[in-house]
Structures are given as structure tokens and as C-alpha cells.
N, C-alpha and C. Protein backbone atom coordinates (compact mmCIF):
# COMPACT_ATOMS: atom_id res chain seq x y z
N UNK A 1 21.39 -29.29 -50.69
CA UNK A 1 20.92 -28.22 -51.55
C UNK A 1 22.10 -27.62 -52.30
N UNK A 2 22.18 -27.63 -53.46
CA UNK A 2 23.04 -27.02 -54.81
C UNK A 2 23.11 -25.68 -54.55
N UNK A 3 24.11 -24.99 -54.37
CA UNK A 3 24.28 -22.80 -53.86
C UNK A 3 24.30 -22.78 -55.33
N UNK A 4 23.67 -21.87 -55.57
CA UNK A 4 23.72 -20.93 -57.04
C UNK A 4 24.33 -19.44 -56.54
N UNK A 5 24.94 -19.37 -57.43
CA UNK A 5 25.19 -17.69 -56.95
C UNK A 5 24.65 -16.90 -58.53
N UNK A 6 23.84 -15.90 -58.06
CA UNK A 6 23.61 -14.66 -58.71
C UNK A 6 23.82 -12.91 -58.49
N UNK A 7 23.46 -12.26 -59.30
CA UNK A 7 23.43 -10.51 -59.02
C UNK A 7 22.39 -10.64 -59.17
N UNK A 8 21.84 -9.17 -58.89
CA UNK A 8 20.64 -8.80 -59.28
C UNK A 8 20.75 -7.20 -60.00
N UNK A 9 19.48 -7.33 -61.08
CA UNK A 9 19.63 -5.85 -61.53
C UNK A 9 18.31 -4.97 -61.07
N UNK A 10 18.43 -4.06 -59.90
CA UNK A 10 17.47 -3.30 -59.53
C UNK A 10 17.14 -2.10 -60.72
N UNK A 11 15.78 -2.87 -61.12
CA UNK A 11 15.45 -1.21 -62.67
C UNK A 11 15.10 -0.21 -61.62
N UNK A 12 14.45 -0.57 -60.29
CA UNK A 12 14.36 1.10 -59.99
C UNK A 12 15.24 2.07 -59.37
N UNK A 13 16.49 1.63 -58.97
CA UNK A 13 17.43 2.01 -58.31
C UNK A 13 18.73 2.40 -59.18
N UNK A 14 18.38 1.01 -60.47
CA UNK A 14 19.49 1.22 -61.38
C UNK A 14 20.98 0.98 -61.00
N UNK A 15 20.92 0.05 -60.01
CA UNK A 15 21.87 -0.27 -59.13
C UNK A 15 22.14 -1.72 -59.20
N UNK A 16 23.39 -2.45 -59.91
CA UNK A 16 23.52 -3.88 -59.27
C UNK A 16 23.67 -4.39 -58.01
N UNK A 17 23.50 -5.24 -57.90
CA UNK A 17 22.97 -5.73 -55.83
C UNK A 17 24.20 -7.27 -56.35
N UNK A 18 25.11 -7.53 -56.13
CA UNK A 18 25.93 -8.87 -55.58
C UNK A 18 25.84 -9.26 -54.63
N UNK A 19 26.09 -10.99 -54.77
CA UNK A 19 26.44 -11.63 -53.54
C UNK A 19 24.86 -12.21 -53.67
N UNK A 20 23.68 -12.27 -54.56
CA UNK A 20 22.62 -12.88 -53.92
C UNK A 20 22.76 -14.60 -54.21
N UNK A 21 22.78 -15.34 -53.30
CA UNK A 21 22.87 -16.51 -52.61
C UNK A 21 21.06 -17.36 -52.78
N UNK A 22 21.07 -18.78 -53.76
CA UNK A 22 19.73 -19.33 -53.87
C UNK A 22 20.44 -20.46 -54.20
N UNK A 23 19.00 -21.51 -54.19
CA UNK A 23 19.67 -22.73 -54.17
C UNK A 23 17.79 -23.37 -54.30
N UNK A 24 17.61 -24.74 -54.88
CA UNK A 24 16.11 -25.43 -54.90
C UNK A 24 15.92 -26.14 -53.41
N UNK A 25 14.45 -26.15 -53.29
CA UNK A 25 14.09 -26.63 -52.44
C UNK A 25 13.80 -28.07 -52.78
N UNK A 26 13.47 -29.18 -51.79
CA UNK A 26 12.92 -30.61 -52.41
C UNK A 26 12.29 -30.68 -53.52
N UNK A 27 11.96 -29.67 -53.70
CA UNK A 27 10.58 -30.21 -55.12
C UNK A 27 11.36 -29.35 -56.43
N UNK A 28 12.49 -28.69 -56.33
CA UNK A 28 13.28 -28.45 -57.33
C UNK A 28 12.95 -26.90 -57.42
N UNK A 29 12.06 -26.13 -56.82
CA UNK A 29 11.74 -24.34 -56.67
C UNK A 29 12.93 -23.90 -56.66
N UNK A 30 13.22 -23.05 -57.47
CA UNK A 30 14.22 -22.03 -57.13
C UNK A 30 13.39 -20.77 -55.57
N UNK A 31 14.62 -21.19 -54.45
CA UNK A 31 14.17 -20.20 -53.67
C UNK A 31 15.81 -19.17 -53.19
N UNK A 32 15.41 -18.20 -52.63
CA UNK A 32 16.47 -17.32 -52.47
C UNK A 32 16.45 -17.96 -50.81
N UNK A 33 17.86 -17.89 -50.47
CA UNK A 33 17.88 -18.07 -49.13
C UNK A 33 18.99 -16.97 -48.75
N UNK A 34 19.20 -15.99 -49.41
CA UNK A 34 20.40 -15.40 -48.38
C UNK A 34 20.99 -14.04 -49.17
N UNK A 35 20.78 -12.61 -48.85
CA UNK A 35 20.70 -11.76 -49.55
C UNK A 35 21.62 -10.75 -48.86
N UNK A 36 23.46 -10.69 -49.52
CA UNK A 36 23.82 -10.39 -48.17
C UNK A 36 24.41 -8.79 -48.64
N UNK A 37 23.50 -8.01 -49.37
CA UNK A 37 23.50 -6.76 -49.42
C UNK A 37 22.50 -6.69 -48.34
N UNK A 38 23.00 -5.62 -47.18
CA UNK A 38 21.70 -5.49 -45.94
C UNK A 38 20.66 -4.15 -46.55
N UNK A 39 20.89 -3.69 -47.36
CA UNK A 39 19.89 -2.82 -48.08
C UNK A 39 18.53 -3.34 -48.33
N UNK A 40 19.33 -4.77 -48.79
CA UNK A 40 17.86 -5.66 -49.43
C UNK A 40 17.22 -6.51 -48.57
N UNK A 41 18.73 -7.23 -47.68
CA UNK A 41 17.94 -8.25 -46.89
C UNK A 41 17.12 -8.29 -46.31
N UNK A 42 16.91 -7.18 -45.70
CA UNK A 42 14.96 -6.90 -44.54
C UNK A 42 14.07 -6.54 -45.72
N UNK A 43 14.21 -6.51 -46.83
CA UNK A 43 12.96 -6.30 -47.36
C UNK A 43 12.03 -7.72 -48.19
N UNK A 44 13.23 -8.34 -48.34
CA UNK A 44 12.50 -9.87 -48.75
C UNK A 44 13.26 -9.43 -50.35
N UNK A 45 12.52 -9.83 -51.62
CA UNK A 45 12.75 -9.99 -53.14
C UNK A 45 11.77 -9.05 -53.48
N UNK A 46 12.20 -7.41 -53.67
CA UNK A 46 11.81 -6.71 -54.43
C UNK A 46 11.54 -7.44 -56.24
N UNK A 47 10.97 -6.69 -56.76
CA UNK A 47 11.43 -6.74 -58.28
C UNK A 47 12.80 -6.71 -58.88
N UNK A 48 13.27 -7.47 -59.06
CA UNK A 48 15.07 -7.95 -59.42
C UNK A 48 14.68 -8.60 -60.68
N UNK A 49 16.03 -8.32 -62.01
CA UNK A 49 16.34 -9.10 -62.94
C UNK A 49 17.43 -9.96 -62.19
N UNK A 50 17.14 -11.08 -62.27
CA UNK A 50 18.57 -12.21 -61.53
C UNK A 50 19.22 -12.69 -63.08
N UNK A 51 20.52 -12.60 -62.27
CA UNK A 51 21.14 -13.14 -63.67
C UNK A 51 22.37 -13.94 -62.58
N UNK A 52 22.47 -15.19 -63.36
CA UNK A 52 23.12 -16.55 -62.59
C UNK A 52 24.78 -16.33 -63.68
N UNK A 53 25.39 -16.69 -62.07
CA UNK A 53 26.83 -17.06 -62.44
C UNK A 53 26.88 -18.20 -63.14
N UNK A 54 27.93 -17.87 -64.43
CA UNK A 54 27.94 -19.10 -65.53
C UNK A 54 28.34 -20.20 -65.01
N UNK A 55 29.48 -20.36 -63.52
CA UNK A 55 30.88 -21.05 -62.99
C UNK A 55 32.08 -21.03 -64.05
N UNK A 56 32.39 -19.97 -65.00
CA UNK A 56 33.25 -19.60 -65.85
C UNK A 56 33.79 -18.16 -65.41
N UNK A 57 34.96 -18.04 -65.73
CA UNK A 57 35.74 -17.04 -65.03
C UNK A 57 36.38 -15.98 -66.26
N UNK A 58 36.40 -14.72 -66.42
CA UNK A 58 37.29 -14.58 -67.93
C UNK A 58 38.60 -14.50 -68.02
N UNK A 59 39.40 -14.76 -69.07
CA UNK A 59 41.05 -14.63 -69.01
C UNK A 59 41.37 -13.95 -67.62
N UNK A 60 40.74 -13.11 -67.13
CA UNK A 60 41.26 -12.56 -66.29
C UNK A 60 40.79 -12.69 -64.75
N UNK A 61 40.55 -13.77 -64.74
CA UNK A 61 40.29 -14.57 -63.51
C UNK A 61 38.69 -13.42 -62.95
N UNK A 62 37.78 -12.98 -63.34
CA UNK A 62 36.65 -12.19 -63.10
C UNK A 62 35.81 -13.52 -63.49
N UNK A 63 34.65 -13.40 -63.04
CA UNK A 63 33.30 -14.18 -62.51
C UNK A 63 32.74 -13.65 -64.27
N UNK A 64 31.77 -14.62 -64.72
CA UNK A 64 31.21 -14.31 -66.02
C UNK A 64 29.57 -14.61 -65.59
N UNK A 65 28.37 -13.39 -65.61
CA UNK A 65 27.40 -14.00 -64.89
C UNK A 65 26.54 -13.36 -66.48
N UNK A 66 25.16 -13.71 -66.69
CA UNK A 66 24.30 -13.70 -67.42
C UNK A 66 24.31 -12.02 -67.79
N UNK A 67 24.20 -11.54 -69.08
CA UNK A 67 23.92 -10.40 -69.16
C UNK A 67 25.30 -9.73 -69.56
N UNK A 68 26.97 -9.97 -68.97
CA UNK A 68 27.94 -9.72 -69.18
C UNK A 68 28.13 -9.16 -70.49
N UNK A 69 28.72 -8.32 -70.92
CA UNK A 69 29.14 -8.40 -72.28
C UNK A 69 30.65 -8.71 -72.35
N UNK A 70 30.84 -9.37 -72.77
CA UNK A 70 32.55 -9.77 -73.61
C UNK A 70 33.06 -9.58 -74.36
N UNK A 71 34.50 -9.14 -74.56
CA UNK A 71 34.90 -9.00 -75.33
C UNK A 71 36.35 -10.07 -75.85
N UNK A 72 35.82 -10.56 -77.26
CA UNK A 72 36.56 -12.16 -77.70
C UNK A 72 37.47 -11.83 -78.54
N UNK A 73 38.32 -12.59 -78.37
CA UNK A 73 39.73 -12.01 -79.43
C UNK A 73 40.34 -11.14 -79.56
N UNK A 74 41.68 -11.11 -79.72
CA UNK A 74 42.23 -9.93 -79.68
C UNK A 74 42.66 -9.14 -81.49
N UNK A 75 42.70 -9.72 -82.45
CA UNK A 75 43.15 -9.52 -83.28
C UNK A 75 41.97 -8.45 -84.26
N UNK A 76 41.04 -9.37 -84.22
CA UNK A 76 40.08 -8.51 -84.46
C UNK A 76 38.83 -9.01 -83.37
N UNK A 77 38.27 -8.31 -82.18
CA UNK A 77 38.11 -8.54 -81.08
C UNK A 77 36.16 -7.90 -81.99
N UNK A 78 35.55 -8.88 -80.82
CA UNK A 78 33.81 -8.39 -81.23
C UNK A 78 33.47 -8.74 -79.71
N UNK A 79 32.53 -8.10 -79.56
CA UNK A 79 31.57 -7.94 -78.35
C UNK A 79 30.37 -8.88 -78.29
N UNK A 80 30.22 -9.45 -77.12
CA UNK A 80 28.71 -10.25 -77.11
C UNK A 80 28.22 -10.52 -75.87
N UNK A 81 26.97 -10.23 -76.23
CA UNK A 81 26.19 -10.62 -74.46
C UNK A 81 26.35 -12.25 -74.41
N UNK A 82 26.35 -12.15 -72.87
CA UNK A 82 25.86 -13.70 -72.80
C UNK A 82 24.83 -13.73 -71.78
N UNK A 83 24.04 -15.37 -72.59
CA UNK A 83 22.62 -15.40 -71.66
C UNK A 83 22.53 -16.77 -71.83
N UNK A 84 21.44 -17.13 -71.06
CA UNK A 84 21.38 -18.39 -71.01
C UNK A 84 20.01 -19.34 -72.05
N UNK A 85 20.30 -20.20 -72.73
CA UNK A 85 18.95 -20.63 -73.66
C UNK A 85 19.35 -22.26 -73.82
N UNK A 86 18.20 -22.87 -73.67
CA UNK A 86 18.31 -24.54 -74.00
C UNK A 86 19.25 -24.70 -72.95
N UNK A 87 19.55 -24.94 -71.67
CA UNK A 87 20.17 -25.39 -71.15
C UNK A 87 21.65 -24.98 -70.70
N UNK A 88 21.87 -23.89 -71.45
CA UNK A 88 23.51 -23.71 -72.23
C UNK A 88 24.13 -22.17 -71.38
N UNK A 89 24.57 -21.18 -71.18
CA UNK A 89 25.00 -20.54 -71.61
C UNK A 89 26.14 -19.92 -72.50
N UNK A 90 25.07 -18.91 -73.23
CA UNK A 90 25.96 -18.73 -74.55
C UNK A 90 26.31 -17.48 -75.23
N UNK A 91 26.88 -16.88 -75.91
CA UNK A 91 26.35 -15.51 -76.40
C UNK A 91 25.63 -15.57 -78.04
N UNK A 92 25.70 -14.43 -79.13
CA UNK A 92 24.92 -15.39 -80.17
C UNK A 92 25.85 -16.12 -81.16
N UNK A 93 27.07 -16.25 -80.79
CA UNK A 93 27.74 -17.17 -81.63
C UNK A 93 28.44 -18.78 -80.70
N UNK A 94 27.93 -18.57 -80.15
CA UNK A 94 28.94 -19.90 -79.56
C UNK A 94 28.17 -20.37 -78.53
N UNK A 95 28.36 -21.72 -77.66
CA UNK A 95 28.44 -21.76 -76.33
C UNK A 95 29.90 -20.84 -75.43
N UNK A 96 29.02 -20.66 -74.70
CA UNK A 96 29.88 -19.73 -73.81
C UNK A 96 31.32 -20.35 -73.04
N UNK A 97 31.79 -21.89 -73.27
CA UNK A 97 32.52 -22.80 -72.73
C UNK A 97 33.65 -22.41 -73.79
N UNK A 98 33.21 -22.39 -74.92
CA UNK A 98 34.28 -22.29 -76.30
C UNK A 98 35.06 -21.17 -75.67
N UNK A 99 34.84 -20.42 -74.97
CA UNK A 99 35.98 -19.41 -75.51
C UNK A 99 36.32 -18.36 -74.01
N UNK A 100 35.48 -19.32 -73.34
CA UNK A 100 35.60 -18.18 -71.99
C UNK A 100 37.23 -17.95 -71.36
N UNK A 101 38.35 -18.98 -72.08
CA UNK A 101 39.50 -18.42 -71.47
C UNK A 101 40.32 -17.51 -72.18
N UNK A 102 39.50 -17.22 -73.37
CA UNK A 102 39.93 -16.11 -74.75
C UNK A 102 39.04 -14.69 -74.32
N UNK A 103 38.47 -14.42 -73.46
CA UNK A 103 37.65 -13.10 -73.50
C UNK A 103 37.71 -12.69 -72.10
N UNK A 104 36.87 -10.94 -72.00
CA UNK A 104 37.24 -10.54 -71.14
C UNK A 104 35.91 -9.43 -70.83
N UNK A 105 35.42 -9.45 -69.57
CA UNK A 105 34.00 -8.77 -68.98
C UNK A 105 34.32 -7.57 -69.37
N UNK A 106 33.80 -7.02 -70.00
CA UNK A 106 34.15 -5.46 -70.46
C UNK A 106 32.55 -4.18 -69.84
N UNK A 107 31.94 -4.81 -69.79
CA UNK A 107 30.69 -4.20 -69.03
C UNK A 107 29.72 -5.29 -68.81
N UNK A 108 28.05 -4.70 -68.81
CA UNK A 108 26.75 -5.63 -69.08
C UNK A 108 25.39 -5.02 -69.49
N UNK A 109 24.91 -5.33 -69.68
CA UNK A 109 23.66 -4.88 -70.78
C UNK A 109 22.77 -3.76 -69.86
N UNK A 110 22.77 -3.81 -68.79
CA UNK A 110 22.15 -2.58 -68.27
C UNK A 110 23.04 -1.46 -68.17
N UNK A 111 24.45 -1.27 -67.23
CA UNK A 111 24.86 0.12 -67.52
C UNK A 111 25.92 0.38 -68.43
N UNK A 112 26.07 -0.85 -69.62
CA UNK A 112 27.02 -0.14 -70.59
C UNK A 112 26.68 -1.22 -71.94
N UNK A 113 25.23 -0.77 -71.96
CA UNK A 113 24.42 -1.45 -73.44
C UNK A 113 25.10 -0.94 -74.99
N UNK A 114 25.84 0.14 -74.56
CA UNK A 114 26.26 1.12 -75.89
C UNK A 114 27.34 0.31 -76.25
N UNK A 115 28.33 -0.80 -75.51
CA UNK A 115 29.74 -1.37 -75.71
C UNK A 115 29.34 -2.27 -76.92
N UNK A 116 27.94 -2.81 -76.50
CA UNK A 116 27.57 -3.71 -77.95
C UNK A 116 27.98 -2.94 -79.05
N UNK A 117 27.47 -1.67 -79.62
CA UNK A 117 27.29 -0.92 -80.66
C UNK A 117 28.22 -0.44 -81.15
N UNK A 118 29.29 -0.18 -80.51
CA UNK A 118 30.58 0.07 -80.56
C UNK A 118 31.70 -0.11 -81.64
N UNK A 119 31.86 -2.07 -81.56
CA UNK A 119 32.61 -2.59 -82.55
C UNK A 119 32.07 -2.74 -83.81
């Protein structure tokens, strides 16, 4: 079985949850097997946005997971979410491979949506 690692974004708590641990079963299901915030683990899979680690890291050796916002270039530097579509993850200019050793996690779309608006 393939480990995926994800977060989760609790809307009612408003709280990110790390460390959640999933992987497919024989028939290819995404199932969660291992939830090692103990807040969550006795309760099973509340309502969670999951957002999956890219396996890309930014300049600064930090984890790049779905939802991230980045910030690319330094000269004249722009902001972008990244998410995942067709197979890929990407933000809306690029695949997300192009440039992940040029940028840097600067927040993510739930508690610092305003960083988009910014530049």
C-alpha cells in the first residue's frame, strides 16, 4: 500500500489537523488509516478539507501541500495557490515542478487568503 500524507482543514474548528496518514485499498479507495492528532483519532473522519502533500519541498526545505500559497521570485515576486487538476499539481501559471526550488510557503488559503490580494 502507497502512504500518502495529508493535512486537514477543520471549517468548524478553523484549525489545521497534520500528520493525517492514507493510503488505497486493493480496489484503489482512498482510505484513511492513521490519524495521529489524538483529538481526532477516536472520532473516526469528521468533515475535513484534505489537502495532499505535493512530495515537493520549498527553497526552504518546508513540505508544499495543496492549498499553500507561494511566493515565486524574488525580483519581482507574485503569490499563488497551489492545487491539484488533470493529474498535476499546479498553481494558475505553471506546473508546480517548474519552480518549486524558486519559492517559498508564505501561508494557505484558509487562514491567510488576504496574502493572495496583497501583491
Amino acid at each position: 500500500m502507497k502512504v500518502l500524507k495529508f493535512r486537514a482543514w477543520d471549517e468548524t474548528t478553523q484549525l489545521m489537523i497534520e500528520n493525517y496518514v492514507s493510503g488505497c485499498d486493493s480496489y484503489g479507495e482512498l482510505k484513511i488509516t492513521q490519524f495521529h492528532d489524538s483529538a481526532y483519532s477516536d472520532k473516526g473522519c469528521p468533515d475535513l478539507i484534505l489537502e495532499q502533500y505535493t512530495g515537493l519541498k520549498d527553497e526552504n526545505g518546508k513540505e508544499i501541500y495543496e492549498g499553500d500559497i507561494l511566493e515565486i521570485g524574488n525580483q519581482f515576486p507574485s503569490r499563488e495557490a497551489v492545487f491539484f487538476e488533470k493529474g498535476v499539481f499546479r498553481t494558475k501559471t505553471n506546473a508546480l515542478a517548474v519552480f518549486n526550488d524558486t519559492c517559498s510557503v508564505v501561508g494557505n488559503i484558509h487562514t491567510t487568503p488576504e496574502l493572495l490580494e496583497e501583491i
